[in-house]
Protein backbone atom coordinates (compact mmCIF):
# COMPACT_ATOMS: atom_id res chain seq x y z
CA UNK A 1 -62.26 247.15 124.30
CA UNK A 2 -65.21 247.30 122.08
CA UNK A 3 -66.75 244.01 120.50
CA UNK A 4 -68.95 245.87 118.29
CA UNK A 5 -65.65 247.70 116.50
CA UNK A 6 -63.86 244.95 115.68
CA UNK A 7 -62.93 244.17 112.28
CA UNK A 8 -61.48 241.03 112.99
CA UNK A 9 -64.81 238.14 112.11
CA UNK A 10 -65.00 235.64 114.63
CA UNK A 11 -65.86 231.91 113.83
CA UNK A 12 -67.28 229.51 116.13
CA UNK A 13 -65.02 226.49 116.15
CA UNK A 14 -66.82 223.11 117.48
CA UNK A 15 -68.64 219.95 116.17
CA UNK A 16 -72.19 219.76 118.57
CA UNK A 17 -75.03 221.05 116.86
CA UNK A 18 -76.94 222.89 119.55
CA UNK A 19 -74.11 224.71 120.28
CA UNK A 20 -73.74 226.07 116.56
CA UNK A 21 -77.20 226.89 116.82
CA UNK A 22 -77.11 228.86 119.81
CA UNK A 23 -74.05 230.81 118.26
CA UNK A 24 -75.54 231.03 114.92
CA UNK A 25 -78.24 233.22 116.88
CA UNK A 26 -75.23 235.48 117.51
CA UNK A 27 -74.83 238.10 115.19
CA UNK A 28 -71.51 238.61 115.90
CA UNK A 29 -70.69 234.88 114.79
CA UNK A 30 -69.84 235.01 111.54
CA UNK A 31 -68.92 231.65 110.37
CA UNK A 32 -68.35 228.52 111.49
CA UNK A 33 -65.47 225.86 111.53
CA UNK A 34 -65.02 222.01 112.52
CA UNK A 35 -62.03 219.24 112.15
CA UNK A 36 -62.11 215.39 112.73
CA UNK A 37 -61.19 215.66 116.12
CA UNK A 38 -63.93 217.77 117.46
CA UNK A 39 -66.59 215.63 115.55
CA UNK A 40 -65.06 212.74 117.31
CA UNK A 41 -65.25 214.09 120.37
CA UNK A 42 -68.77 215.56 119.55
CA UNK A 43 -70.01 211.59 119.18
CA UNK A 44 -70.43 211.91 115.29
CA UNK A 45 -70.23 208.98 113.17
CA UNK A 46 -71.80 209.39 110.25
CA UNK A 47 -69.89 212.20 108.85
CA UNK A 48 -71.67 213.09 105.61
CA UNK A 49 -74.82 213.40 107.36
CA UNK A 50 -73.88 215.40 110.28
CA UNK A 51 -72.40 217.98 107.49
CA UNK A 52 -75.98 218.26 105.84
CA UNK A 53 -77.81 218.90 109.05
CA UNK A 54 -75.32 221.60 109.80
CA UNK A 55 -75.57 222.91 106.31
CA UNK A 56 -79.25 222.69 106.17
CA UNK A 57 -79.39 224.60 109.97
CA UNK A 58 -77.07 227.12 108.68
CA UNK A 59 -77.14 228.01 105.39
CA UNK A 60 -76.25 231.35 104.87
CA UNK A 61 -72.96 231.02 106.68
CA UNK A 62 -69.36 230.11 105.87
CA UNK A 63 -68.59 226.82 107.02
CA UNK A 64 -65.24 224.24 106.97
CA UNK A 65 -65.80 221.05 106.74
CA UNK A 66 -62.45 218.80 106.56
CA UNK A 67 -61.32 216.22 104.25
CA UNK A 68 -59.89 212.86 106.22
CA UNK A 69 -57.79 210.94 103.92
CA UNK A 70 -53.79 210.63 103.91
CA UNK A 71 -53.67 210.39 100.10
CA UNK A 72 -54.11 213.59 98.21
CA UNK A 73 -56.17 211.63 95.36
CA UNK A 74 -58.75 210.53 97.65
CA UNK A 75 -57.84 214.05 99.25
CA UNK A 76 -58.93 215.70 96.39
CA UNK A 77 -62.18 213.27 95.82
CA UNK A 78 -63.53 213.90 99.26
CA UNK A 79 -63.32 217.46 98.51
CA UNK A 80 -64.65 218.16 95.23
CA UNK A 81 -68.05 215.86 97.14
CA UNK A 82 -67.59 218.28 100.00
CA UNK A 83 -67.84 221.87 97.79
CA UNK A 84 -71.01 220.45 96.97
CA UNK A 85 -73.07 220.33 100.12
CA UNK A 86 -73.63 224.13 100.20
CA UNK A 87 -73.04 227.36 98.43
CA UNK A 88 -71.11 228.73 101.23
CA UNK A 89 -69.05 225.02 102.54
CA UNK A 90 -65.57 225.67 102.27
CA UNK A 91 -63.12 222.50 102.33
CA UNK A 92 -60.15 222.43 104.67
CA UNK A 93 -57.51 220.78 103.59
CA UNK A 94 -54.15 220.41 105.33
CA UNK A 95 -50.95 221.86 104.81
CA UNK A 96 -49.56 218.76 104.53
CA UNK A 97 -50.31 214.52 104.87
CA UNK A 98 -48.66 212.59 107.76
CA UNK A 99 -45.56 212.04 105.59
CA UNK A 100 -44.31 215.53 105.41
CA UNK A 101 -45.55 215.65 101.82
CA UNK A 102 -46.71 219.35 101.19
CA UNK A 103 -50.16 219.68 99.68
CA UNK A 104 -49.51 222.54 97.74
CA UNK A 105 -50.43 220.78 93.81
CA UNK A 106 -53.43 219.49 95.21
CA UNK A 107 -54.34 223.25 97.09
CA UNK A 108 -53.64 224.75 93.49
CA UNK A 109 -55.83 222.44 91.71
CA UNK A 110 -58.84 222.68 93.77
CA UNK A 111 -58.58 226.54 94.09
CA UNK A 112 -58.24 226.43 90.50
CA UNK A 113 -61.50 224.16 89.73
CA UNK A 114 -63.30 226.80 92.40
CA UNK A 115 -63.34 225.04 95.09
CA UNK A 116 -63.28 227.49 98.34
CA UNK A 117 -60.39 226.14 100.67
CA UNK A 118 -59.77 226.23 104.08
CA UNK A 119 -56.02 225.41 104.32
CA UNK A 120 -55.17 224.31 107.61
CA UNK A 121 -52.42 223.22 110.22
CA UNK A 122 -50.28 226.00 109.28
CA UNK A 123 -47.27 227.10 111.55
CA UNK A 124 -44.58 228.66 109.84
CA UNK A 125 -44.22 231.67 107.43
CA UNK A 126 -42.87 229.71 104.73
CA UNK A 127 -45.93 227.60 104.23
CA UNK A 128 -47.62 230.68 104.45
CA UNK A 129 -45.99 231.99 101.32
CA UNK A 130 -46.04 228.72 99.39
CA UNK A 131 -50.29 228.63 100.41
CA UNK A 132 -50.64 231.92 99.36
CA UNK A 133 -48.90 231.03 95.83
CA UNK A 134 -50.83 228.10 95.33
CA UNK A 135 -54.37 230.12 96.10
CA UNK A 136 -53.28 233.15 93.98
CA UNK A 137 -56.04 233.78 91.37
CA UNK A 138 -58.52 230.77 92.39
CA UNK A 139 -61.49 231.00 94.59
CA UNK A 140 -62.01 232.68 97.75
CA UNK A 141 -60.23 230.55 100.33
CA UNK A 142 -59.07 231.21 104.16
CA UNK A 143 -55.12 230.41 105.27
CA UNK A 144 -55.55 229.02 108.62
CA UNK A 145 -52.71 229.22 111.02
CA UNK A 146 -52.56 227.45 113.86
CA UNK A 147 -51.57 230.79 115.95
CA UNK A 148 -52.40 228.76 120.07
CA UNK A 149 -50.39 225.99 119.00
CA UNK A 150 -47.77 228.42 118.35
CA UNK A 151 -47.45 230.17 121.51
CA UNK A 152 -48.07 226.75 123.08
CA UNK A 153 -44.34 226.12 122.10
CA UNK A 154 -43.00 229.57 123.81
CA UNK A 155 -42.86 231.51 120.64
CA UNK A 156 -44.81 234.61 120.36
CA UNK A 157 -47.56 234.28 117.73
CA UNK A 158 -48.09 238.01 117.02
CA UNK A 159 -45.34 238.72 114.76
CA UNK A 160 -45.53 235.94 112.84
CA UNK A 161 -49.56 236.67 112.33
CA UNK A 162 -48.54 240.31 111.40
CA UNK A 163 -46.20 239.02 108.66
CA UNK A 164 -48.48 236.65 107.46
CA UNK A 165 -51.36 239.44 107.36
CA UNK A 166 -48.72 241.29 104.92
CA UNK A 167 -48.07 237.93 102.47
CA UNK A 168 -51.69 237.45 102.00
CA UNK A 169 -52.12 241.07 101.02
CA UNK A 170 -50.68 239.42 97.45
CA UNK A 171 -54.31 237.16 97.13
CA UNK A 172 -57.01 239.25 98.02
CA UNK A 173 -59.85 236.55 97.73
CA UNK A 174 -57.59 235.16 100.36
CA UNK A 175 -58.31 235.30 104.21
CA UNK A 176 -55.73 234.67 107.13
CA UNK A 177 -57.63 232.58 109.97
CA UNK A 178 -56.12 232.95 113.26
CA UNK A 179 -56.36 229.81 114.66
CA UNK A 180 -56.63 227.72 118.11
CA UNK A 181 -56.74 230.88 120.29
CA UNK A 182 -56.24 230.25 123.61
CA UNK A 183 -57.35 233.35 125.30
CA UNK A 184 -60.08 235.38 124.75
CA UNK A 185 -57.34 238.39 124.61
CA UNK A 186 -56.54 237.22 121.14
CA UNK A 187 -59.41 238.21 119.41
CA UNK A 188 -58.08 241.54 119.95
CA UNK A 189 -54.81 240.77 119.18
CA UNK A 190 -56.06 239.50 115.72
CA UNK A 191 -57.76 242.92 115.36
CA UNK A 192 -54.88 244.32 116.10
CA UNK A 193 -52.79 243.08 113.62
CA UNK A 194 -55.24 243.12 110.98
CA UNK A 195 -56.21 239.53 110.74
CA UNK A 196 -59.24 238.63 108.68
CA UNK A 197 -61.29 235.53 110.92
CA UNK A 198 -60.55 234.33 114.56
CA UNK A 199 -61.81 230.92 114.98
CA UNK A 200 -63.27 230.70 118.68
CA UNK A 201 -64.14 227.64 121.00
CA UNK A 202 -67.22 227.86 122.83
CA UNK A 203 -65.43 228.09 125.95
CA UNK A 204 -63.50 231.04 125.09
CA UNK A 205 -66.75 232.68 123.98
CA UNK A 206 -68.46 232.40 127.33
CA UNK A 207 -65.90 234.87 128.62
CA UNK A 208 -67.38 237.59 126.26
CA UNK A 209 -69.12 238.87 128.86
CA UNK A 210 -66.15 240.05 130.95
CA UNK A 211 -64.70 242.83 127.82
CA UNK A 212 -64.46 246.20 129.14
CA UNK A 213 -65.29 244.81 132.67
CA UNK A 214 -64.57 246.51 135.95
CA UNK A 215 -61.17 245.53 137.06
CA UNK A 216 -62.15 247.12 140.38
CA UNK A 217 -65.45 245.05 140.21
CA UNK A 218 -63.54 241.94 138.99
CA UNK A 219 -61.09 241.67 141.90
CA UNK A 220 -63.92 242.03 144.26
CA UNK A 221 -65.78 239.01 142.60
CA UNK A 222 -62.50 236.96 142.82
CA UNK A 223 -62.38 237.96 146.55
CA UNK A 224 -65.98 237.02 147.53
CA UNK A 225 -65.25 234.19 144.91
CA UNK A 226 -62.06 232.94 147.11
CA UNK A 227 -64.17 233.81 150.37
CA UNK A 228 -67.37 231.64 149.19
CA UNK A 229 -65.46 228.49 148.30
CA UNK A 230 -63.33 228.38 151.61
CA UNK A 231 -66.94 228.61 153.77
CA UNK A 232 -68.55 226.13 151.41
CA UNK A 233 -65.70 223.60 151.75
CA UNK A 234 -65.83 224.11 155.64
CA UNK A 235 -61.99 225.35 156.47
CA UNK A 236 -61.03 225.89 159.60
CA UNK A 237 -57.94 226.98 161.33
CA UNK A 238 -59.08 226.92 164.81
CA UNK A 239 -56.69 228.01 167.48
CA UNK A 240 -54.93 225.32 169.21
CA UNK A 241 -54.57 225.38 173.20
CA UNK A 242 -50.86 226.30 174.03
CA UNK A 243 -49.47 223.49 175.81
């Protein structure tokens, strides 16, 4: 397993700015993503101005920033405000609002007006194809689907992702995102399969370290690892006298 040959790009996904710093240092980061829910859990309350210091920091990077409304005109509002905080912002939108109602007019007309998209909370191949229709012949935009989320519900993510590497071969300004990984293994899966962008937490990248590692080494770690924990926590099965 060699980082270096992959042609799979890999994202940072998170919401703290020292973090996206220390990745954008990276040169193997090549983008960058965020969502309500990380920025919430990041502390951030003033949205708008978080986005510009981010911008500003990283400028020269692709980077999502997500619209928050239910209603796709103030949907579409928010985002045409968003394309303009930097050459290289892209807006996610998602798939659909909280009432099942599919977003793919609103997709179309943004695309359309050349506004990059990041279309996101994808989980099925049919929204796939109906993404992918909308897109066709706007700007540049990335299909995110929500690949961890899949396999969280026992379903195998890799054929899907395969097949949905094959429907976006009809836009190519368009870019499949392989979202919500959940092990570091599916970078390579991505590469695998041909996927364009692998959107990474910062957790997951801390374990870059270990590709192409010494199994025999690793098992030895976990050993002295096992071995160090049990002395530091004081166990003790001491012999007890035979009555």
């Amino acid at each position: 397993m060699n980082l270096s040959a992959l042609r799979t790009k890999i994202f940072g996904d998170g919401a703290e700015l020292d973090g996206m710093l220390a990745l954008y240092r990276q040169p193997y980061i090549k983008g960058f993503t965020t969502n309500p829910t990380l920025m919430r859990k990041a502390g951030i309350t003033d949205y708008r101005a978080f986005a510009r210091q981010v911008v500003d920091a990283i400028p020269d990077r692709p980077i999502s920033f997500e619209v928050f409304s239910d209603e796709f005109a103030e949907m579409e509002r928010q985002a045409l405000e968003i394309a303009t905080w930097g050459e290289h912002v892209y807006v996610k939108v998602p798939v659909t609002n909280t009432r099942r109602e599919p977003a793919f007019d609103l997709i179309h007309r943004l695309s359309h007006r050349g506004v990059r998209l990041n279309v996101t909370a994808i989980m099925t191949l049919d929204q796939v194809r109906s993404v992918v229709d909308a897109l066709t012949g706007g700007a540049p935009s990335n299909v995110s689907v929500f690949a961890g989320r899949i396999a969280d519900t026992g379903r195998d993510p890799v054929p899907l992702m395969a097949e949905a590497v094959s429907i976006l071969k009809q836009e190519p300004s368009a870019e499949l995102i392989w979202a919500s990984p959940r092990e570091l293994l599916n970078i390579f899966h991505a590469d695998a399969i041909g996927c364009h962008i692998i959107t990474v937490t910062h957790d997951i990248l801390k374990k870059l370290s270990l590709v192409g590692k010494s199994l025999d080494d690793y098992s030895l770690e976990t050993v002295k690892m096992f071995y160090d924990d049990a002395s530091a926590a004081g166990f003790s099965l001491e012999l007890s006298a035979k009555v």
